[in-house]
C-alpha atoms as a PDB file:
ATOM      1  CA  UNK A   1       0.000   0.000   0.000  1.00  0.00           C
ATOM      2  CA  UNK A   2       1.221   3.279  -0.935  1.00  0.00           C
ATOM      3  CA  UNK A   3       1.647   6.492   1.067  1.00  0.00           C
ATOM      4  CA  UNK A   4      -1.254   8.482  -0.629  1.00  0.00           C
ATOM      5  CA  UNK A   5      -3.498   5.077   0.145  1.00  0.00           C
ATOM      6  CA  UNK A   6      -2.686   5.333   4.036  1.00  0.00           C
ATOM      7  CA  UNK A   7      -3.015   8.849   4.006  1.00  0.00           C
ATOM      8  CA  UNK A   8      -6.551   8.913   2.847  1.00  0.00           C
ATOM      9  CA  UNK A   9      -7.573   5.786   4.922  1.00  0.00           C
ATOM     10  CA  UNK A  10      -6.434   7.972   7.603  1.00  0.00           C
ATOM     11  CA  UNK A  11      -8.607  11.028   6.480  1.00  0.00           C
ATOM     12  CA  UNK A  12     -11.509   9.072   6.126  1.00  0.00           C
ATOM     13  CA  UNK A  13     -11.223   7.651   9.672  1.00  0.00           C
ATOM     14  CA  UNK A  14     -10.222  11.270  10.802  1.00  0.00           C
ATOM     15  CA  UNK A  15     -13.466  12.146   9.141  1.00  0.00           C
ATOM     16  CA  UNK A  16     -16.052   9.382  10.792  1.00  0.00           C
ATOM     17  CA  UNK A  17     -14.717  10.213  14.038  1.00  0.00           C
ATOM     18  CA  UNK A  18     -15.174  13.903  13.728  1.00  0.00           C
ATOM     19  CA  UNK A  19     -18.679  13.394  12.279  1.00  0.00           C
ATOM     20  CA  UNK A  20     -19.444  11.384  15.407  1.00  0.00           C
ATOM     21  CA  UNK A  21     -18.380  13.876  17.632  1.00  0.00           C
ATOM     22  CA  UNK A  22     -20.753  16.475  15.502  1.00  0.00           C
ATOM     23  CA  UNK A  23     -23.211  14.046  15.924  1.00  0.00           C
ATOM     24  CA  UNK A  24     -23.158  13.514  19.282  1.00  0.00           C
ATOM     25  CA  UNK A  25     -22.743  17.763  20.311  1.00  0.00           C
ATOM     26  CA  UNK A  26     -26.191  18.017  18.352  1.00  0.00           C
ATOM     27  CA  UNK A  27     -27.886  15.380  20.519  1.00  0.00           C
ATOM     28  CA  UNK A  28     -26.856  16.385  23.463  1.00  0.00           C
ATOM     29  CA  UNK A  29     -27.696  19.726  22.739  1.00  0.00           C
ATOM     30  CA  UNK A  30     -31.175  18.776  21.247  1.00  0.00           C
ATOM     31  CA  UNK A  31     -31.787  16.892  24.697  1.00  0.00           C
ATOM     32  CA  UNK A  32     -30.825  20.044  26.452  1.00  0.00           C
ATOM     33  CA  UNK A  33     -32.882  22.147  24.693  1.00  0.00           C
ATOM     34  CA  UNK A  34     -36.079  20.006  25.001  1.00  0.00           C
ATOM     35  CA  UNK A  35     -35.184  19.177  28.887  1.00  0.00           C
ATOM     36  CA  UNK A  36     -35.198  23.019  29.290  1.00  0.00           C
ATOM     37  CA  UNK A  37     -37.958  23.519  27.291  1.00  0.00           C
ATOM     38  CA  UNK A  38     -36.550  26.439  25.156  1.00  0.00           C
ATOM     39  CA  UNK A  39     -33.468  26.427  22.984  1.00  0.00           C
ATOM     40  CA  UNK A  40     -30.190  27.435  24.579  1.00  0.00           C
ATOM     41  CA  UNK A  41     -28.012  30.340  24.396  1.00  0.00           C
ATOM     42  CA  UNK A  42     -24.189  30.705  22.630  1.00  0.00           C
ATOM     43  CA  UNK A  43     -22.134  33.005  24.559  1.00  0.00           C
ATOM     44  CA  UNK A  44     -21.833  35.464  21.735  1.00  0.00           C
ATOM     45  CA  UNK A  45     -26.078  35.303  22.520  1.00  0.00           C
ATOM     46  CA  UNK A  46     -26.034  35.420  26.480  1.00  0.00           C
ATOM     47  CA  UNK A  47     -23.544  38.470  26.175  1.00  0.00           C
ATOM     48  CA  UNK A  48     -25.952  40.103  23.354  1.00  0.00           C
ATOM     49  CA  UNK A  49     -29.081  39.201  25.525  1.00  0.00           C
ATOM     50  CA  UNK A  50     -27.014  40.790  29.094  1.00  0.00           C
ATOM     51  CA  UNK A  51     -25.618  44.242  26.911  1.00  0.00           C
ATOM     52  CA  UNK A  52     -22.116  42.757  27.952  1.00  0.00           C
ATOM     53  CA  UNK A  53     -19.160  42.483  25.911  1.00  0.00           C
ATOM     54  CA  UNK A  54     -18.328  38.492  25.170  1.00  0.00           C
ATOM     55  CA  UNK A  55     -15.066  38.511  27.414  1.00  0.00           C
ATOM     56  CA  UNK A  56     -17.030  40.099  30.470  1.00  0.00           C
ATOM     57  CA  UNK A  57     -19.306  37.608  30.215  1.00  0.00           C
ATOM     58  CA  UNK A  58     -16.766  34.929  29.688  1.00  0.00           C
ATOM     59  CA  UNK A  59     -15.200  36.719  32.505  1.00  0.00           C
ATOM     60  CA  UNK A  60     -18.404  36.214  34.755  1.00  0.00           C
ATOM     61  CA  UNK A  61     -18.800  32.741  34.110  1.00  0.00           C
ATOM     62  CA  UNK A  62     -15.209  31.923  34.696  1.00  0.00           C
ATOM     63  CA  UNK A  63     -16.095  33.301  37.869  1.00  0.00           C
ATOM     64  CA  UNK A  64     -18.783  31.203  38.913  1.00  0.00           C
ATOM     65  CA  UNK A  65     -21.456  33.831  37.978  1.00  0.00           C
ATOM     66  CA  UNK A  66     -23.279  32.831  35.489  1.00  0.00           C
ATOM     67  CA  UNK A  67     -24.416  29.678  35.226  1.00  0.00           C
ATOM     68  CA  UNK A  68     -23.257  27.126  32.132  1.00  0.00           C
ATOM     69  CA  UNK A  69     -24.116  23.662  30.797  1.00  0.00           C
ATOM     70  CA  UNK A  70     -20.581  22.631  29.470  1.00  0.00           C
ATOM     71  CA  UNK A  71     -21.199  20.104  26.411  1.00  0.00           C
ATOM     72  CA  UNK A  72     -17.559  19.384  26.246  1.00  0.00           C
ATOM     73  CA  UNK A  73     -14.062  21.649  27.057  1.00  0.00           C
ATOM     74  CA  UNK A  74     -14.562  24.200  24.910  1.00  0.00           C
ATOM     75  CA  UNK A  75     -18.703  24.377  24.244  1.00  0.00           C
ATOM     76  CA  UNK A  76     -20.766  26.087  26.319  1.00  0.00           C
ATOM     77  CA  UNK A  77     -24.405  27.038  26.206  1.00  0.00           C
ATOM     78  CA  UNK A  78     -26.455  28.614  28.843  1.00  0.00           C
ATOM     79  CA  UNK A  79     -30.370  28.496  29.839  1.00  0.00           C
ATOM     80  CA  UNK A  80     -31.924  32.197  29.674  1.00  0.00           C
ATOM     81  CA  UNK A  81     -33.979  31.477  32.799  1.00  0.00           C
ATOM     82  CA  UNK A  82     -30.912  30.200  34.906  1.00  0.00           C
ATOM     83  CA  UNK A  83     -28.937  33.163  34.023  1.00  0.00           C
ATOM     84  CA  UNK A  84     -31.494  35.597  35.270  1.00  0.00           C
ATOM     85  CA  UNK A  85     -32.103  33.915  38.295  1.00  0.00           C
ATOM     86  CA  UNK A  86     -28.262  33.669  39.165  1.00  0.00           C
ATOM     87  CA  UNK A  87     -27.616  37.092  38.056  1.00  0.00           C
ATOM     88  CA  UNK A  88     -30.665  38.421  40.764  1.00  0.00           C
ATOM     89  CA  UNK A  89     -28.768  37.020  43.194  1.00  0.00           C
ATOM     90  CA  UNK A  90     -25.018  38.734  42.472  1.00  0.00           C
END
């Protein structure tokens, strides 16, 4: 087997994996969304929605602040209704 054979074996594993990872983000965040019974917020949203730049509100959640459901390390939605009632309480 050549190079340029193992190569693209490799890409098309590299591929399925990465579509199963896509796959599974969407279902959990499909479960989350029905669970909270609305759909749930990006960052670049919650800091629209709060009139807050996007690194204060990173800043606030790395901070304990704001409340976040963390899909994996670096994914991280947040339910409207959780935020608010955290934020009453700051």
């Amino acid at each position: 087997m050549n190079t340029l054979a193992v190569a693209s074996i490799q890409e098309q594993r590299d591929l399925e994996r990465l579509a199963a990872v896509v796959a599974d983000l969407q279902g959990r965040l499909e479960f989350f969304s029905q669970t909270c019974g609305e759909r749930l917020l990006t960052v670049e949203e919650l800091a629209s929605r709060l009139q807050l730049s996007i690194d204060t509100t990173r800043d606030h959640v790395n901070a304990g602040q704001i409340p976040l459901i963390r899909l994996n390390s670096r994914t991280w939605r947040f339910h409207w209704p959780t935020v608010l009632a955290a934020m009453k309480t700051l």
